[in-house]
Protein backbone atom coordinates (compact mmCIF):
# COMPACT_ATOMS: atom_id res chain seq x y z
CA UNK A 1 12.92 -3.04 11.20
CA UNK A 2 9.80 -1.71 12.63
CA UNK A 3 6.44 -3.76 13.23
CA UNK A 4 3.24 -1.67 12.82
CA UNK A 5 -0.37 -1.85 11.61
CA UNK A 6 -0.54 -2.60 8.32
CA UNK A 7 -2.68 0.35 6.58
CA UNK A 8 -4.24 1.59 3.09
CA UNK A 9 -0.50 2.63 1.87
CA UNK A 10 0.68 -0.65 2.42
CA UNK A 11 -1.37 -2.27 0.44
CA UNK A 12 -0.11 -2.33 -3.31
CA UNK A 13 3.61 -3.51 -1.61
CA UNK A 14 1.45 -5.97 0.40
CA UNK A 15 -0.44 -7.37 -2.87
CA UNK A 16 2.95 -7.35 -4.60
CA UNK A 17 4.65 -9.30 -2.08
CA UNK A 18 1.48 -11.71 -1.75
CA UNK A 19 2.48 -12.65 -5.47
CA UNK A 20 6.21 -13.18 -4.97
CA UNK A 21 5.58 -15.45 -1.98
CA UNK A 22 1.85 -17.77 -2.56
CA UNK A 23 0.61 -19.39 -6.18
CA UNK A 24 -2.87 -18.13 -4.94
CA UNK A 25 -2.21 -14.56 -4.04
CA UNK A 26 -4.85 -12.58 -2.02
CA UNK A 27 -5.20 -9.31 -4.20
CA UNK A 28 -5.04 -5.55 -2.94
CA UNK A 29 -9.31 -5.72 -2.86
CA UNK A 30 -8.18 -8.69 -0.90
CA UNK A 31 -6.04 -6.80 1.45
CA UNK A 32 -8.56 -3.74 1.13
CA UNK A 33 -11.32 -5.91 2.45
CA UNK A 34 -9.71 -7.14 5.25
CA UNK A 35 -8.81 -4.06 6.88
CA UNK A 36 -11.98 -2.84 6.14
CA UNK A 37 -13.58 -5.84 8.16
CA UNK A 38 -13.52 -4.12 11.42
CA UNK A 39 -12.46 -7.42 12.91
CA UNK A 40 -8.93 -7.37 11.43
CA UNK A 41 -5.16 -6.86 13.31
CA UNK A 42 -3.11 -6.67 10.43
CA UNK A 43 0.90 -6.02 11.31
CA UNK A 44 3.06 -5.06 8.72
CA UNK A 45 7.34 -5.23 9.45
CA UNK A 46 8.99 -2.12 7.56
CA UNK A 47 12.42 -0.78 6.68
CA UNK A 48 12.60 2.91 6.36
CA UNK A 49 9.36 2.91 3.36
CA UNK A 50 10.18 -1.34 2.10
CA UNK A 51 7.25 -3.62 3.24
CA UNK A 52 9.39 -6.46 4.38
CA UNK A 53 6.98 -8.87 5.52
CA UNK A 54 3.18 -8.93 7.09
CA UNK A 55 0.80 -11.33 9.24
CA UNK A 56 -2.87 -10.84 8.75
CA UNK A 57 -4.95 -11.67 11.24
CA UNK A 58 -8.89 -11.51 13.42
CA UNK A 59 -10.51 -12.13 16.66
CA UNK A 60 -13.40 -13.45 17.47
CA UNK A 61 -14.21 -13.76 20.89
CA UNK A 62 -11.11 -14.93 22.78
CA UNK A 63 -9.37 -16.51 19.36
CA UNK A 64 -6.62 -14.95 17.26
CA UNK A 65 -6.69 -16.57 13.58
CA UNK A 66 -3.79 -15.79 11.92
CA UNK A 67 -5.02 -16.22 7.99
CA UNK A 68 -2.06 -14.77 6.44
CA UNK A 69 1.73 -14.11 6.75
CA UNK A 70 4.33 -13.30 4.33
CA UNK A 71 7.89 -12.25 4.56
CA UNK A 72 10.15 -11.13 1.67
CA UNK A 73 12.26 -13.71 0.30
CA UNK A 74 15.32 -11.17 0.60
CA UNK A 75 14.41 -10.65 4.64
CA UNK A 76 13.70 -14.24 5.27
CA UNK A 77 16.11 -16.03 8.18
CA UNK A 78 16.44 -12.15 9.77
CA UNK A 79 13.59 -12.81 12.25
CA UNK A 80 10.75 -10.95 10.66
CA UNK A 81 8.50 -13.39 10.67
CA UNK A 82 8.79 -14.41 14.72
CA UNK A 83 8.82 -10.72 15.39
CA UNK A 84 5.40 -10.28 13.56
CA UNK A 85 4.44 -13.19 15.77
CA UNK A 86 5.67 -12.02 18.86
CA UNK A 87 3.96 -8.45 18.12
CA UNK A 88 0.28 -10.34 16.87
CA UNK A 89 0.61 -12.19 20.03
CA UNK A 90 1.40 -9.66 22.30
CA UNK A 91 -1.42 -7.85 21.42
CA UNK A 92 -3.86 -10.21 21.18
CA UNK A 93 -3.27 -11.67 24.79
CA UNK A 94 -3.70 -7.90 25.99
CA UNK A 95 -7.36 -7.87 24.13
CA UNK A 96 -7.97 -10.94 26.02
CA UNK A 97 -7.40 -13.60 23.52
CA UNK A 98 -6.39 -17.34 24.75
CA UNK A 99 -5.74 -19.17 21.77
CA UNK A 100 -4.40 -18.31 18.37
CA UNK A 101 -4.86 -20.63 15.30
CA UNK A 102 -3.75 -21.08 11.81
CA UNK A 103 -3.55 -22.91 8.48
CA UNK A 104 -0.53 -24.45 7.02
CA UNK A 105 -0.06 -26.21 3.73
CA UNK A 106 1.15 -29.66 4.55
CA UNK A 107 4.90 -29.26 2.32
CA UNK A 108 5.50 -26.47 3.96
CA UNK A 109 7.50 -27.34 6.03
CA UNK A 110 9.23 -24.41 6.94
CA UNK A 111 6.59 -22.18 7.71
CA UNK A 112 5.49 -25.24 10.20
CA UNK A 113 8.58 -25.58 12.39
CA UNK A 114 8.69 -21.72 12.39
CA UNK A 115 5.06 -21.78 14.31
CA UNK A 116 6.65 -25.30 16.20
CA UNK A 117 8.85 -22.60 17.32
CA UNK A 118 6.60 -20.30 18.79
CA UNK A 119 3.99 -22.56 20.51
CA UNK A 120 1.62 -24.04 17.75
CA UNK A 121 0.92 -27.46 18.06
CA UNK A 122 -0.61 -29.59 15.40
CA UNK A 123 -4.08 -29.79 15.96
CA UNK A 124 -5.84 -31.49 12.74
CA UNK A 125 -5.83 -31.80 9.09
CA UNK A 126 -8.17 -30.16 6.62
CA UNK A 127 -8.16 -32.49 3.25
CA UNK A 128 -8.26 -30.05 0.39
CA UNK A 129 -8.18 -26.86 2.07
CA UNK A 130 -5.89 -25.49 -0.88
CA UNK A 131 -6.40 -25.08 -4.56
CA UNK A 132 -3.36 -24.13 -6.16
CA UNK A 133 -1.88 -26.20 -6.23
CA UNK A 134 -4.53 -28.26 -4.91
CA UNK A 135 -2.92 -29.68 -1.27
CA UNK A 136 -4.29 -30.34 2.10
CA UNK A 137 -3.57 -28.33 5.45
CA UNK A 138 -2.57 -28.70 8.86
CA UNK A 139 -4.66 -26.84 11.53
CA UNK A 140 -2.42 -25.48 14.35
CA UNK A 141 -3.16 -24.31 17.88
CA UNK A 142 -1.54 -22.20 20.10
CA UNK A 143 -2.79 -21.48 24.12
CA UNK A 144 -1.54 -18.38 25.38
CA UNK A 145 0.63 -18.04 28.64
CA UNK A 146 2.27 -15.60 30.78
CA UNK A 147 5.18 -15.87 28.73
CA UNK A 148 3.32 -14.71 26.17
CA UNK A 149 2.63 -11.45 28.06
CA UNK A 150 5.83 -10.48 28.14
């Protein structure tokens, strides 16, 4: 498995996978737009041509938001989710970035001790933030260290 940008080829396998994994996909336009926002540090995790999994993600200023990430049911439990993590952090702390922060679902609880895992620390609750089905959302922050340099 390789990490890379995610690009314009990616983005029917991303869309596809997007559908597989969330009951409110994001749609290729979707995907489109974001990489087309300039602002955008999309990773994608490959095997040979197979889109295995992919974090989307912006800066602004010295903050990394993570708004998406989805991994393959199939790859899931192989570590392609922390190593889109570890890449989206890596870079982010060499473009000067001190903080990352994301949106979780509040029953999904996976997804939450996976970012537990690397750092994120519940930081507040957003009532409603989701519509389908309609749920609230944990905000989690992450600071950035040396360790995260590495």
């Amino acid at each position: 498995m390789k990490i890379v940008p995610l690009d314009q080829t990616q983005l029917a396998q991303a869309a596809l996978l997007e559908r597989r994994c969330f009951s409110d996909p994001w749609s290729a336009a979707g995907f489109a737009a974001e990489l087309e926002s300039g602002l955008a540090h999309d990773l994608a995790a490959v095997q040979e041509e197979t889109l295995l999994g992919y974090l989307c993600a912006a800066e602004d200023g010295e903050t990394l938001y993570i708004s998406n990430l989805a991994v393959a049911p199939e790859a899931r439990r192989r570590g392609t989710a922390s190593a889109l993590l570890t890449a989206a952090f890596a870079g982010a702390v060499q473009r000067g970035c001190r903080t990352a922060v994301l949106e979780v679902r509040v029953s999904n609880m996976a997804a939450q001790a996976l970012y537990e895992k690397h750092g994120f620390r519940r930081a507040g609750l957003r009532r409603g933030l989701y519509e389908d089905p309609p749920e609230d959302g944990f905000v989690y922050l992450k600071s950035f260290d040396q360790e995260d340099t590495v």
